[in-house]
PDB file of N, CA and C in Angstrom:
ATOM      1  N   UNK A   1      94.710  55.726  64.143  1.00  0.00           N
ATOM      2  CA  UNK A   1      95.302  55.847  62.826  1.00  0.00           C
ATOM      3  C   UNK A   1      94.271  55.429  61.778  1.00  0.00           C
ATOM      4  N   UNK A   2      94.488  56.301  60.629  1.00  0.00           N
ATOM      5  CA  UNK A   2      93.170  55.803  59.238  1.00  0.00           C
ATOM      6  C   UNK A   2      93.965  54.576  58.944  1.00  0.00           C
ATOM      7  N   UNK A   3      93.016  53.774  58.440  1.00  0.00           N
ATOM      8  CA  UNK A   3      92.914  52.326  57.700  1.00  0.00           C
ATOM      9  C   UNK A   3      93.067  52.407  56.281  1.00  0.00           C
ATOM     10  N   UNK A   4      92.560  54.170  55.589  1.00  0.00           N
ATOM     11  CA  UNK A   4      92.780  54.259  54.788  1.00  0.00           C
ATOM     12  C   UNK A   4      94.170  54.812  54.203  1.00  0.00           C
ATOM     13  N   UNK A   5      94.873  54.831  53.129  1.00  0.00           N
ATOM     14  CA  UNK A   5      96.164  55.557  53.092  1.00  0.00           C
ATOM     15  C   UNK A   5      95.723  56.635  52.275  1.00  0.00           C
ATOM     16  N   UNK A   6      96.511  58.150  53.377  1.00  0.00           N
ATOM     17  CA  UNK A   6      96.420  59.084  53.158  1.00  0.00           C
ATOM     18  C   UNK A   6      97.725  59.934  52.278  1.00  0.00           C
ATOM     19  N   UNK A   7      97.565  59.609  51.050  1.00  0.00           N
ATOM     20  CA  UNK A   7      99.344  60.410  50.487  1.00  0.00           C
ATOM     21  C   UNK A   7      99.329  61.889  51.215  1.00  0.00           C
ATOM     22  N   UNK A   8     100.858  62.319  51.859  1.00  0.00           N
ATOM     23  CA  UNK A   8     101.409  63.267  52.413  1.00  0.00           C
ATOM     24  C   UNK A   8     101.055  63.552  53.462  1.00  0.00           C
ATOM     25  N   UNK A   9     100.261  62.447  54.552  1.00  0.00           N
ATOM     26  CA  UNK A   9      99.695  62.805  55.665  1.00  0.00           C
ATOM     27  C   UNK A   9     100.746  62.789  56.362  1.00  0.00           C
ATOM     28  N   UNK A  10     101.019  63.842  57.735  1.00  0.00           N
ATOM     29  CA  UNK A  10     102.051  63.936  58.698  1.00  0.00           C
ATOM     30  C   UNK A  10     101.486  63.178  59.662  1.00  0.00           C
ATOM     31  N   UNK A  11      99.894  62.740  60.147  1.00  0.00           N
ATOM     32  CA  UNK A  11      99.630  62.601  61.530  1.00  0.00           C
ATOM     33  C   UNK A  11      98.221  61.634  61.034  1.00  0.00           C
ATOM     34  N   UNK A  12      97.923  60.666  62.579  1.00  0.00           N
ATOM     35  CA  UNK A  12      96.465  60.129  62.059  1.00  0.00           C
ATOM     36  C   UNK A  12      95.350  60.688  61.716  1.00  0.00           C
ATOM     37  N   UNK A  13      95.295  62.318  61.727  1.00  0.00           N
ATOM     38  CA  UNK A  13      93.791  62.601  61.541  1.00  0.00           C
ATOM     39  C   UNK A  13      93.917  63.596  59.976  1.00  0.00           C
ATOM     40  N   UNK A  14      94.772  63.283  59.410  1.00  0.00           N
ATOM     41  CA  UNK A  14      95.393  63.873  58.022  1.00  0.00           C
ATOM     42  C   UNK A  14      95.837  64.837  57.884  1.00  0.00           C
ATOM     43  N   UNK A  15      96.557  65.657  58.785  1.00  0.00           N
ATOM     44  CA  UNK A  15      97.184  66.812  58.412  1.00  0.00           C
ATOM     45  C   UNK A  15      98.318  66.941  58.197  1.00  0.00           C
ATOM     46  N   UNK A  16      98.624  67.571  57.245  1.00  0.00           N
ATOM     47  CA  UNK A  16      99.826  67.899  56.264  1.00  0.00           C
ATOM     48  C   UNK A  16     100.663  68.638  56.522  1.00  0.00           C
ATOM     49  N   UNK A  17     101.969  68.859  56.563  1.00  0.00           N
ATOM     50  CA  UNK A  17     102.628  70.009  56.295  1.00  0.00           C
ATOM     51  C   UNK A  17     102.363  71.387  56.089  1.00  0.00           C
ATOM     52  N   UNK A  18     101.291  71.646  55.086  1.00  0.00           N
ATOM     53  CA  UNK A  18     100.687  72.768  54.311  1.00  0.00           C
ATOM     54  C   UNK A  18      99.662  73.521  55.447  1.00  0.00           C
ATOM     55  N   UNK A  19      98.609  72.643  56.131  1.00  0.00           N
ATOM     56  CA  UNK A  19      97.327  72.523  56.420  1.00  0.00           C
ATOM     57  C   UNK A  19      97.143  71.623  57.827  1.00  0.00           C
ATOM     58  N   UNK A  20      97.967  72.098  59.575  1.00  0.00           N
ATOM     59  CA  UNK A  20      97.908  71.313  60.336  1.00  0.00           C
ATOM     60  C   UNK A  20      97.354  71.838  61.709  1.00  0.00           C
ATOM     61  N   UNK A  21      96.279  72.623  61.653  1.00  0.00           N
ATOM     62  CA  UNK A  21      95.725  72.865  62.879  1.00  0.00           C
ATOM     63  C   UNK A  21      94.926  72.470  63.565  1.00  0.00           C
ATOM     64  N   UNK A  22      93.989  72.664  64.507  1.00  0.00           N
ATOM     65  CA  UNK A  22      93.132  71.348  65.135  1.00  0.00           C
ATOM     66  C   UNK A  22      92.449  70.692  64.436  1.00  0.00           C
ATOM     67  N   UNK A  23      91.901  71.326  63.476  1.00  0.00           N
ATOM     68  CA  UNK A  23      90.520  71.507  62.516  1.00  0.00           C
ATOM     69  C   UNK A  23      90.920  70.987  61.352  1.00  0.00           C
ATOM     70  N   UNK A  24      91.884  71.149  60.891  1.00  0.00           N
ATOM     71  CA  UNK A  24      92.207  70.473  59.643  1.00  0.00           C
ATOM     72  C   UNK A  24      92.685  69.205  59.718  1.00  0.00           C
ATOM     73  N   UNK A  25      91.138  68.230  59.745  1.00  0.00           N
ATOM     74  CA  UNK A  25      91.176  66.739  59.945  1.00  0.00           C
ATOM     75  C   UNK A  25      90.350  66.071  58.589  1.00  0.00           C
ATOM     76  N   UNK A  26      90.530  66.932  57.116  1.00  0.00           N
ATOM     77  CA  UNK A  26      89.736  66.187  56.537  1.00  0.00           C
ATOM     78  C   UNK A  26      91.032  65.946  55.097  1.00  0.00           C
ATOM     79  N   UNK A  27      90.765  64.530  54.665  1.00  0.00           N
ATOM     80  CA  UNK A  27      91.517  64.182  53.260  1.00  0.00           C
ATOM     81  C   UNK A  27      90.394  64.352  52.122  1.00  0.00           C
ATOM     82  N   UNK A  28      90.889  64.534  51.237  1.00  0.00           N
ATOM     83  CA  UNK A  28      90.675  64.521  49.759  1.00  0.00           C
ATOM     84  C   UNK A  28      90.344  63.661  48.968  1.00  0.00           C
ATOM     85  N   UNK A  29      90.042  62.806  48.333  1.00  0.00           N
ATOM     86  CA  UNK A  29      90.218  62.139  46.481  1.00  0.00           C
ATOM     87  C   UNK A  29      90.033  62.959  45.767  1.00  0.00           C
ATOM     88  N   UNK A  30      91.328  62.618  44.857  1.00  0.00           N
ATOM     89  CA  UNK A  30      91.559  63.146  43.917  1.00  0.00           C
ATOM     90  C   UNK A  30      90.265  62.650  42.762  1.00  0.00           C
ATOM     91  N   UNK A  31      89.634  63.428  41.756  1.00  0.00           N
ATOM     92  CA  UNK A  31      89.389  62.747  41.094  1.00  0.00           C
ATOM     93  C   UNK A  31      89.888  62.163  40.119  1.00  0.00           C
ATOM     94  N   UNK A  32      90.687  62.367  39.691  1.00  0.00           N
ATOM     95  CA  UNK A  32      92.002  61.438  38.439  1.00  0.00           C
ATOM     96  C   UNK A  32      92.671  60.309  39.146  1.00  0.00           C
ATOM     97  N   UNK A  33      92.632  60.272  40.300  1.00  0.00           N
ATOM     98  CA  UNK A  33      93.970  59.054  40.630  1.00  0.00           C
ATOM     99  C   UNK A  33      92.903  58.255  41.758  1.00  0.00           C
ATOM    100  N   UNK A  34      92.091  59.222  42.048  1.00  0.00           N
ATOM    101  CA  UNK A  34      91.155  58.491  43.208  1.00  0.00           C
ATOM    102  C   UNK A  34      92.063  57.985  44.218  1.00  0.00           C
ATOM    103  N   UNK A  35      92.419  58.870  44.986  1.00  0.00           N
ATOM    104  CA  UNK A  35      93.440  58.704  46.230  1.00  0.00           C
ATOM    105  C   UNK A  35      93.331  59.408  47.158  1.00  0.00           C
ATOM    106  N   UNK A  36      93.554  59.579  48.610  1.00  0.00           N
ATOM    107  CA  UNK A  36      93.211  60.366  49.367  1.00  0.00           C
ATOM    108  C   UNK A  36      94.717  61.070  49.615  1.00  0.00           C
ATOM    109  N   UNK A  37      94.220  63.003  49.548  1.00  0.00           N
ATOM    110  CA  UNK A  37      95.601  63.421  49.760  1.00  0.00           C
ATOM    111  C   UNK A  37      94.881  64.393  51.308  1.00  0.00           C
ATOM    112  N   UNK A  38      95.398  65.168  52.216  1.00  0.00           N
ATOM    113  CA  UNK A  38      94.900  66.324  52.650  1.00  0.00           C
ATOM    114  C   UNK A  38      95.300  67.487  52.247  1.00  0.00           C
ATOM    115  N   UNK A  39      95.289  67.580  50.967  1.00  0.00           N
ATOM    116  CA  UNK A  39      95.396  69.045  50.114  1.00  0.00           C
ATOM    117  C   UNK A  39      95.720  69.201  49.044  1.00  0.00           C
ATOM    118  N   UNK A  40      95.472  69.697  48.465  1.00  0.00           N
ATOM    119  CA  UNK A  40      96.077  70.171  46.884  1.00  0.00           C
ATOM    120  C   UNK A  40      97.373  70.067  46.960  1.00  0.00           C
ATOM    121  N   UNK A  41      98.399  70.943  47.543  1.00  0.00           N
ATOM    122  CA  UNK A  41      99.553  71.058  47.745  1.00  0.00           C
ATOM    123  C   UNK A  41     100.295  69.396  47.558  1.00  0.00           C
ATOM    124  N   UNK A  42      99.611  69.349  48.754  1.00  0.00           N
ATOM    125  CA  UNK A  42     100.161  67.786  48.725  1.00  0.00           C
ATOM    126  C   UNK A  42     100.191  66.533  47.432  1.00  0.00           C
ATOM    127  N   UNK A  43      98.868  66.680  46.430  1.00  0.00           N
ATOM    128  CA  UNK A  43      98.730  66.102  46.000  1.00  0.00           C
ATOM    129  C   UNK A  43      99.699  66.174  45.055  1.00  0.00           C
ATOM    130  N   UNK A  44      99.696  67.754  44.075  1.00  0.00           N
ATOM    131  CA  UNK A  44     101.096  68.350  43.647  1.00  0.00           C
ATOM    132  C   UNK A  44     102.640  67.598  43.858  1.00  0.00           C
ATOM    133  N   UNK A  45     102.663  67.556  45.129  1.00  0.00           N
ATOM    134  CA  UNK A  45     104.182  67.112  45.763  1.00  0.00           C
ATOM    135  C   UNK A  45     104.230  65.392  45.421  1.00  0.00           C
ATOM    136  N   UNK A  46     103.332  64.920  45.616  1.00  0.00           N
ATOM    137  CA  UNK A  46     103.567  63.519  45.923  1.00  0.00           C
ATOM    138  C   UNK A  46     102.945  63.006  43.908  1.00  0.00           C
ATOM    139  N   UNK A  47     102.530  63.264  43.498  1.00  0.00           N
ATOM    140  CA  UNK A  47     102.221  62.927  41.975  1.00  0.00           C
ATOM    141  C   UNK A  47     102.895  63.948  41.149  1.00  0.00           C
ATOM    142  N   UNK A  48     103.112  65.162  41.162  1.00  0.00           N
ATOM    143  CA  UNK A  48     104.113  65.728  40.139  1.00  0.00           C
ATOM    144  C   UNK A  48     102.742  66.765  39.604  1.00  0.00           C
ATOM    145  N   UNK A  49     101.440  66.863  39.497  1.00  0.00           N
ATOM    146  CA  UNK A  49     100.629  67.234  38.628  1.00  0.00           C
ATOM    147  C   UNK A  49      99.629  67.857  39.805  1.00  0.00           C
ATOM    148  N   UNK A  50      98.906  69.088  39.136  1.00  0.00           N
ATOM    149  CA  UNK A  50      97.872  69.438  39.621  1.00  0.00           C
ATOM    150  C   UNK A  50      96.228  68.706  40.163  1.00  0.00           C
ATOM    151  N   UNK A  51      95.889  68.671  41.374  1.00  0.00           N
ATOM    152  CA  UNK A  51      94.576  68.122  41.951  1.00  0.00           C
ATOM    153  C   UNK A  51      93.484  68.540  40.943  1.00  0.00           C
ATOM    154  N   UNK A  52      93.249  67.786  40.544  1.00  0.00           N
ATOM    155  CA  UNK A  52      91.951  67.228  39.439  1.00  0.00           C
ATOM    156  C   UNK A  52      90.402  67.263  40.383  1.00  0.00           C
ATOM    157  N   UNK A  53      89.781  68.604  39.998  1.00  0.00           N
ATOM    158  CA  UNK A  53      88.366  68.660  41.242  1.00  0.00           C
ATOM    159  C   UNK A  53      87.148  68.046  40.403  1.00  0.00           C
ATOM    160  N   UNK A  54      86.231  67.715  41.418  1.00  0.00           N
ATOM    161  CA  UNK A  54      85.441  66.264  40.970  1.00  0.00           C
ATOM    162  C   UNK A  54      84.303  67.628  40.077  1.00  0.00           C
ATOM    163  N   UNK A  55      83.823  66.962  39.098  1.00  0.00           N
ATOM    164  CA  UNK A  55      82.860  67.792  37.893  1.00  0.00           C
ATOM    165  C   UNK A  55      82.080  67.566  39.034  1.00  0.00           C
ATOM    166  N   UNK A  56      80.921  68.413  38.048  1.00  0.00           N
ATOM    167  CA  UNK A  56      79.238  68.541  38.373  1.00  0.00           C
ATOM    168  C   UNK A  56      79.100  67.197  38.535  1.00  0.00           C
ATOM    169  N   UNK A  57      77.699  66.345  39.017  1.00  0.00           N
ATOM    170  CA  UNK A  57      77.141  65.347  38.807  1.00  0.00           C
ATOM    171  C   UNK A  57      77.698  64.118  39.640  1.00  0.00           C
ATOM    172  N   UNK A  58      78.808  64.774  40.221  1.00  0.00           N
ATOM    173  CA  UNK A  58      79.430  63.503  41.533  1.00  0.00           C
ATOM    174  C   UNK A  58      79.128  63.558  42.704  1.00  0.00           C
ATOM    175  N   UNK A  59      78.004  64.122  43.344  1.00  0.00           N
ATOM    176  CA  UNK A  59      77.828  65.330  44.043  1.00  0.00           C
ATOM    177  C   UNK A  59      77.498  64.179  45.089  1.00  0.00           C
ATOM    178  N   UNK A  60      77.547  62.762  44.853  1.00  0.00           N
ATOM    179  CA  UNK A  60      77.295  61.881  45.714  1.00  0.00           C
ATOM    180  C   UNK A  60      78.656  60.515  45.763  1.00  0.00           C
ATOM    181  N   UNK A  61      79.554  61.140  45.573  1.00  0.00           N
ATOM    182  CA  UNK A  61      80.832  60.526  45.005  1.00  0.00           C
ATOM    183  C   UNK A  61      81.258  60.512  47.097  1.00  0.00           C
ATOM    184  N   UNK A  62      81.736  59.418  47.498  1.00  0.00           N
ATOM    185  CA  UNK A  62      82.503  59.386  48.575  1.00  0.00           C
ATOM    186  C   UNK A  62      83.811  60.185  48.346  1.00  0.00           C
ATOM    187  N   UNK A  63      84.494  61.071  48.508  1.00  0.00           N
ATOM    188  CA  UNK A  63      85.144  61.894  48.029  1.00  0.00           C
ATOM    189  C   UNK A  63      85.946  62.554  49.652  1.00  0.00           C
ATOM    190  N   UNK A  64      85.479  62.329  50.269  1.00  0.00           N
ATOM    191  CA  UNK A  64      85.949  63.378  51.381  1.00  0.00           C
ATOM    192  C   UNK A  64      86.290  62.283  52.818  1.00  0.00           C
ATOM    193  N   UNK A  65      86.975  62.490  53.752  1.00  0.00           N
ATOM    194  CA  UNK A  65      87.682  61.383  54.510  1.00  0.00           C
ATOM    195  C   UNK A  65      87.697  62.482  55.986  1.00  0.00           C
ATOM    196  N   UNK A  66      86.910  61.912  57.036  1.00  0.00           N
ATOM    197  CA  UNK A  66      86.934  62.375  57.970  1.00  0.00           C
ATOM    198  C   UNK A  66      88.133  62.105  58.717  1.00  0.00           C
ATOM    199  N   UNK A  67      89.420  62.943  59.265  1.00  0.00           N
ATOM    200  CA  UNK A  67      90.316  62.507  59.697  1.00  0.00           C
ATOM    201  C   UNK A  67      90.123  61.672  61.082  1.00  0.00           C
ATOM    202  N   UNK A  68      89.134  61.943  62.075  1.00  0.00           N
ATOM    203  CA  UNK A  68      88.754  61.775  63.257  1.00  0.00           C
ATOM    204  C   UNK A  68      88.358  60.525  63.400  1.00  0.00           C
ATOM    205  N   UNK A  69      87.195  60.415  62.587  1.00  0.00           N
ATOM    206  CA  UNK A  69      86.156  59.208  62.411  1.00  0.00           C
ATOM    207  C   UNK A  69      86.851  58.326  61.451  1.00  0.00           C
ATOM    208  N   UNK A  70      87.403  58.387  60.298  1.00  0.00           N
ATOM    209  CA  UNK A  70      87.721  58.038  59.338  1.00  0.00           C
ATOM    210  C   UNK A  70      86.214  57.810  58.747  1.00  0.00           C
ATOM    211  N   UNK A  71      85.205  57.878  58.550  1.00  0.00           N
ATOM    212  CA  UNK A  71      83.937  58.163  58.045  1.00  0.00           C
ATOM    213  C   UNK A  71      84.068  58.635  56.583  1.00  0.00           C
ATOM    214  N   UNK A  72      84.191  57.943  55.246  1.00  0.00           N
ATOM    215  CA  UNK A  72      83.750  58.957  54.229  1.00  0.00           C
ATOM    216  C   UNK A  72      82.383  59.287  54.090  1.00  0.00           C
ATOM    217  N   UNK A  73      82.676  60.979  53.430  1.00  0.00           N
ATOM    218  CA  UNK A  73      81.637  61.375  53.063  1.00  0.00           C
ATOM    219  C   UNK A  73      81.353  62.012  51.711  1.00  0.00           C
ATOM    220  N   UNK A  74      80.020  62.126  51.225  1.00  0.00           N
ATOM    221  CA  UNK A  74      79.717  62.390  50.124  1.00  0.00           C
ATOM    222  C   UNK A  74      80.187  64.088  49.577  1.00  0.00           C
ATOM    223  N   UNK A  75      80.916  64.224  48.346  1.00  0.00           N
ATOM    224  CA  UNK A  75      80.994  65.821  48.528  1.00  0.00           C
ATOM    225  C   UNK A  75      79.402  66.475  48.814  1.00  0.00           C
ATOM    226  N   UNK A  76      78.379  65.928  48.924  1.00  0.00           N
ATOM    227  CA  UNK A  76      77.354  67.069  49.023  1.00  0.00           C
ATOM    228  C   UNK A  76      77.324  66.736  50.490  1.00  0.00           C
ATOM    229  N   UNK A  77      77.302  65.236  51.001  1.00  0.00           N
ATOM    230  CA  UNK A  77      77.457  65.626  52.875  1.00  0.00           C
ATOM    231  C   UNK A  77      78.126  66.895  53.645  1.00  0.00           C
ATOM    232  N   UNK A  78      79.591  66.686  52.583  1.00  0.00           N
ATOM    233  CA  UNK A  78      80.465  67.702  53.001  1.00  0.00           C
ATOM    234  C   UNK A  78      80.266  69.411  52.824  1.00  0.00           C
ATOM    235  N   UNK A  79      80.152  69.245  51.630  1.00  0.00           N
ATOM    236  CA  UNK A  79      79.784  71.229  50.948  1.00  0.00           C
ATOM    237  C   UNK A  79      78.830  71.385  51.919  1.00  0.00           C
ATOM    238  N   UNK A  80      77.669  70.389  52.336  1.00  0.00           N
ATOM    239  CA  UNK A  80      76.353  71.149  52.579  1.00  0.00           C
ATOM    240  C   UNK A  80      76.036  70.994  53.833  1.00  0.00           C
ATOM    241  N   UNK A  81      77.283  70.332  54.844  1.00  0.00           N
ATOM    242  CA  UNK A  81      76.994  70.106  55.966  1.00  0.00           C
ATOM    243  C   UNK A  81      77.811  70.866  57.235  1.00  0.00           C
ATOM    244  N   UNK A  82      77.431  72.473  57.160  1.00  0.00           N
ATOM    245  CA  UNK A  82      78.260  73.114  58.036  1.00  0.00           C
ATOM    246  C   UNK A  82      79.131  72.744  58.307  1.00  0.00           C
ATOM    247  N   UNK A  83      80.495  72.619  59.213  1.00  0.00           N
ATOM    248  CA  UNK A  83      81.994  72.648  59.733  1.00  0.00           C
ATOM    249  C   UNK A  83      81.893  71.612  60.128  1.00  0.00           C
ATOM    250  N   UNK A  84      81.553  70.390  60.180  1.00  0.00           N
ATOM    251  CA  UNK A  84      81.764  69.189  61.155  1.00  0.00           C
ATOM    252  C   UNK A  84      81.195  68.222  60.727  1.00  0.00           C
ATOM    253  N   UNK A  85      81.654  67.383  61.427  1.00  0.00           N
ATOM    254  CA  UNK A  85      81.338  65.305  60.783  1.00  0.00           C
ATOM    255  C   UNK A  85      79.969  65.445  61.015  1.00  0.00           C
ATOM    256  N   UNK A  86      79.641  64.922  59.937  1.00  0.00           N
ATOM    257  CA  UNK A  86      77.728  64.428  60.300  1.00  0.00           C
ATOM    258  C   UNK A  86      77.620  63.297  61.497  1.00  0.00           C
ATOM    259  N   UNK A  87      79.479  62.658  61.026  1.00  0.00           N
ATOM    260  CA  UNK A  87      79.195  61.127  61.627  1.00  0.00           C
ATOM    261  C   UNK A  87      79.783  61.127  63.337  1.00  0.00           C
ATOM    262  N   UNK A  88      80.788  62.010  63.598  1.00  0.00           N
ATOM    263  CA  UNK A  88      81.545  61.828  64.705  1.00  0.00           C
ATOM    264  C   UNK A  88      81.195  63.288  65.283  1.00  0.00           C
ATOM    265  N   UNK A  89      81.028  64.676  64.483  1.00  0.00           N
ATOM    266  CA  UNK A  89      80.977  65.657  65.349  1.00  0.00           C
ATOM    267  C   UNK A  89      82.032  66.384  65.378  1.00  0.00           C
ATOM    268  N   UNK A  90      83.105  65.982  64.775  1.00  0.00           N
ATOM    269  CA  UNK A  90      84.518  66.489  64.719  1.00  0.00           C
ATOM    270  C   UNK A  90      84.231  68.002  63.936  1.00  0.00           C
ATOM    271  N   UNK A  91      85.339  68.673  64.576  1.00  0.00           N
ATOM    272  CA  UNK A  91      85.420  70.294  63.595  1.00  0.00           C
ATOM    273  C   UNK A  91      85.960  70.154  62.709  1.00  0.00           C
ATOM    274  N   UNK A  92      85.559  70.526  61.614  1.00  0.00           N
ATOM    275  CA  UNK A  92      86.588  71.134  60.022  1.00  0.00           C
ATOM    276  C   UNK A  92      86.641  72.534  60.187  1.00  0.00           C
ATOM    277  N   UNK A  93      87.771  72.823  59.625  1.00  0.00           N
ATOM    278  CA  UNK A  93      88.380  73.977  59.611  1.00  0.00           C
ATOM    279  C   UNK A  93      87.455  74.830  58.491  1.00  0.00           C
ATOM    280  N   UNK A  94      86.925  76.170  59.238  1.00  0.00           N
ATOM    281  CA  UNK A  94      85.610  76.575  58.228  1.00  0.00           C
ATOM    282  C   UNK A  94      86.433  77.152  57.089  1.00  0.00           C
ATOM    283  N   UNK A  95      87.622  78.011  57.343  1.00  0.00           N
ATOM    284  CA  UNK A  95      88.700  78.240  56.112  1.00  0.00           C
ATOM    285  C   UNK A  95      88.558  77.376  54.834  1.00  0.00           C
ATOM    286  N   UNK A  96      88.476  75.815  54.947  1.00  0.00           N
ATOM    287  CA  UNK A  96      88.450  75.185  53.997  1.00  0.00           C
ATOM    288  C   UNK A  96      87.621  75.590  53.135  1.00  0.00           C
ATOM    289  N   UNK A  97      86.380  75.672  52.775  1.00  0.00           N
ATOM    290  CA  UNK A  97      85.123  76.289  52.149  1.00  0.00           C
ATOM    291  C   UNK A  97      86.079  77.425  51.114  1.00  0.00           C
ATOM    292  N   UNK A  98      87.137  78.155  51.588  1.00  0.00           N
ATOM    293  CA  UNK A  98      87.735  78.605  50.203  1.00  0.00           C
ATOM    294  C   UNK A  98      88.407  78.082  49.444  1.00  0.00           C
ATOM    295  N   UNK A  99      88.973  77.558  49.674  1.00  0.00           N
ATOM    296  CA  UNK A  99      89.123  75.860  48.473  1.00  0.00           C
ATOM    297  C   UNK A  99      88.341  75.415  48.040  1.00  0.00           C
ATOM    298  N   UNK A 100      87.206  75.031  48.213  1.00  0.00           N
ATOM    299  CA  UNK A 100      85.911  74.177  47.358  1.00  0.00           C
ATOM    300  C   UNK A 100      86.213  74.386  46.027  1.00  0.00           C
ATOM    301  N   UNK A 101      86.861  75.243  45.571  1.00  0.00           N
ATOM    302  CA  UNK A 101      86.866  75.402  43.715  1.00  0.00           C
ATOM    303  C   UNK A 101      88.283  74.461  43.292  1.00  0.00           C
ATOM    304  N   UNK A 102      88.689  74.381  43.987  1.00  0.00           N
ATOM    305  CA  UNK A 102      90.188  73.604  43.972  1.00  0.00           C
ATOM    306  C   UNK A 102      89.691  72.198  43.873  1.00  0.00           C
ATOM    307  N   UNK A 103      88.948  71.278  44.664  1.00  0.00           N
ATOM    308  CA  UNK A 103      88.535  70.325  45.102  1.00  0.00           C
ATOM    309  C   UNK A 103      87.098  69.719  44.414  1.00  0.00           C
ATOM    310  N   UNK A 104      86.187  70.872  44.015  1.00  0.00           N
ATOM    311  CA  UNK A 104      84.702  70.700  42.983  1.00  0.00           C
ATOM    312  C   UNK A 104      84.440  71.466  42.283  1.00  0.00           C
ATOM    313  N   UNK A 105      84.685  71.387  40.881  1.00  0.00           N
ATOM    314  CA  UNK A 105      83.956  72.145  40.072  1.00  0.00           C
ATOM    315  C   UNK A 105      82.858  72.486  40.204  1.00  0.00           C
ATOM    316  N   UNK A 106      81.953  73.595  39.545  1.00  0.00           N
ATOM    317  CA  UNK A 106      80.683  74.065  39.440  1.00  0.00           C
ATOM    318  C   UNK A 106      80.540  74.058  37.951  1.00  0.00           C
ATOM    319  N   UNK A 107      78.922  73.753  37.851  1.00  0.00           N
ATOM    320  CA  UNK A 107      78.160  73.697  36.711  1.00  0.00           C
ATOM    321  C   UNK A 107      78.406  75.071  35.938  1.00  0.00           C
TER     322      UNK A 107
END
């Protein structure tokens, strides 16, 4: 189980309702509330308001929550580090990568 609290997590490795297949083991911070959700959706449900994605220039912000490892990682560990934990090896779901605009703005 994470140590950290995950809003709307169903299970220990953070998957949601929305978003629960092998692979989908990674949480979120928000950047407005700085909280870990595993999805937009979720974040929506449990605060009332749309997921706030981290600007340009955070690009080293701990931001991302390995469900497996519980390991955070940096959004640029994450964007730039193919499907899986740098730290444990675990799979992310490569699907995710179409969300990135949901989750990080671009310059």
């Amino acid at each position: 189980m994470n140590k950290r609290t995950i809003r709307g997590a169903v299970d220990g490795e953070t998957r949601c309702s929305h978003y629960h297949g092998p692979t989908d083991i990674i949480a979120l911070k928000c950047y407005c509330c700085r909280e870990y959700f595993p999805c937009h959706a979720c974040h929506q449900e449990q605060t009332g308001r749309a997921f706030t994605p981290w600007p340009p220039g955070y690009e080293e912000e701990k931001a991302i929550l390995c469900g497996s490892c519980s390991k955070e990682l940096t959004i640029n560990e994450y964007t730039s580090g193919g499907n899986s934990c740098p730290a444990c090896g675990a799979a992310f779901n490569p699907g995710c990568r179409l969300h990135h605009h949901l989750y990080f703005a671009k310059a």
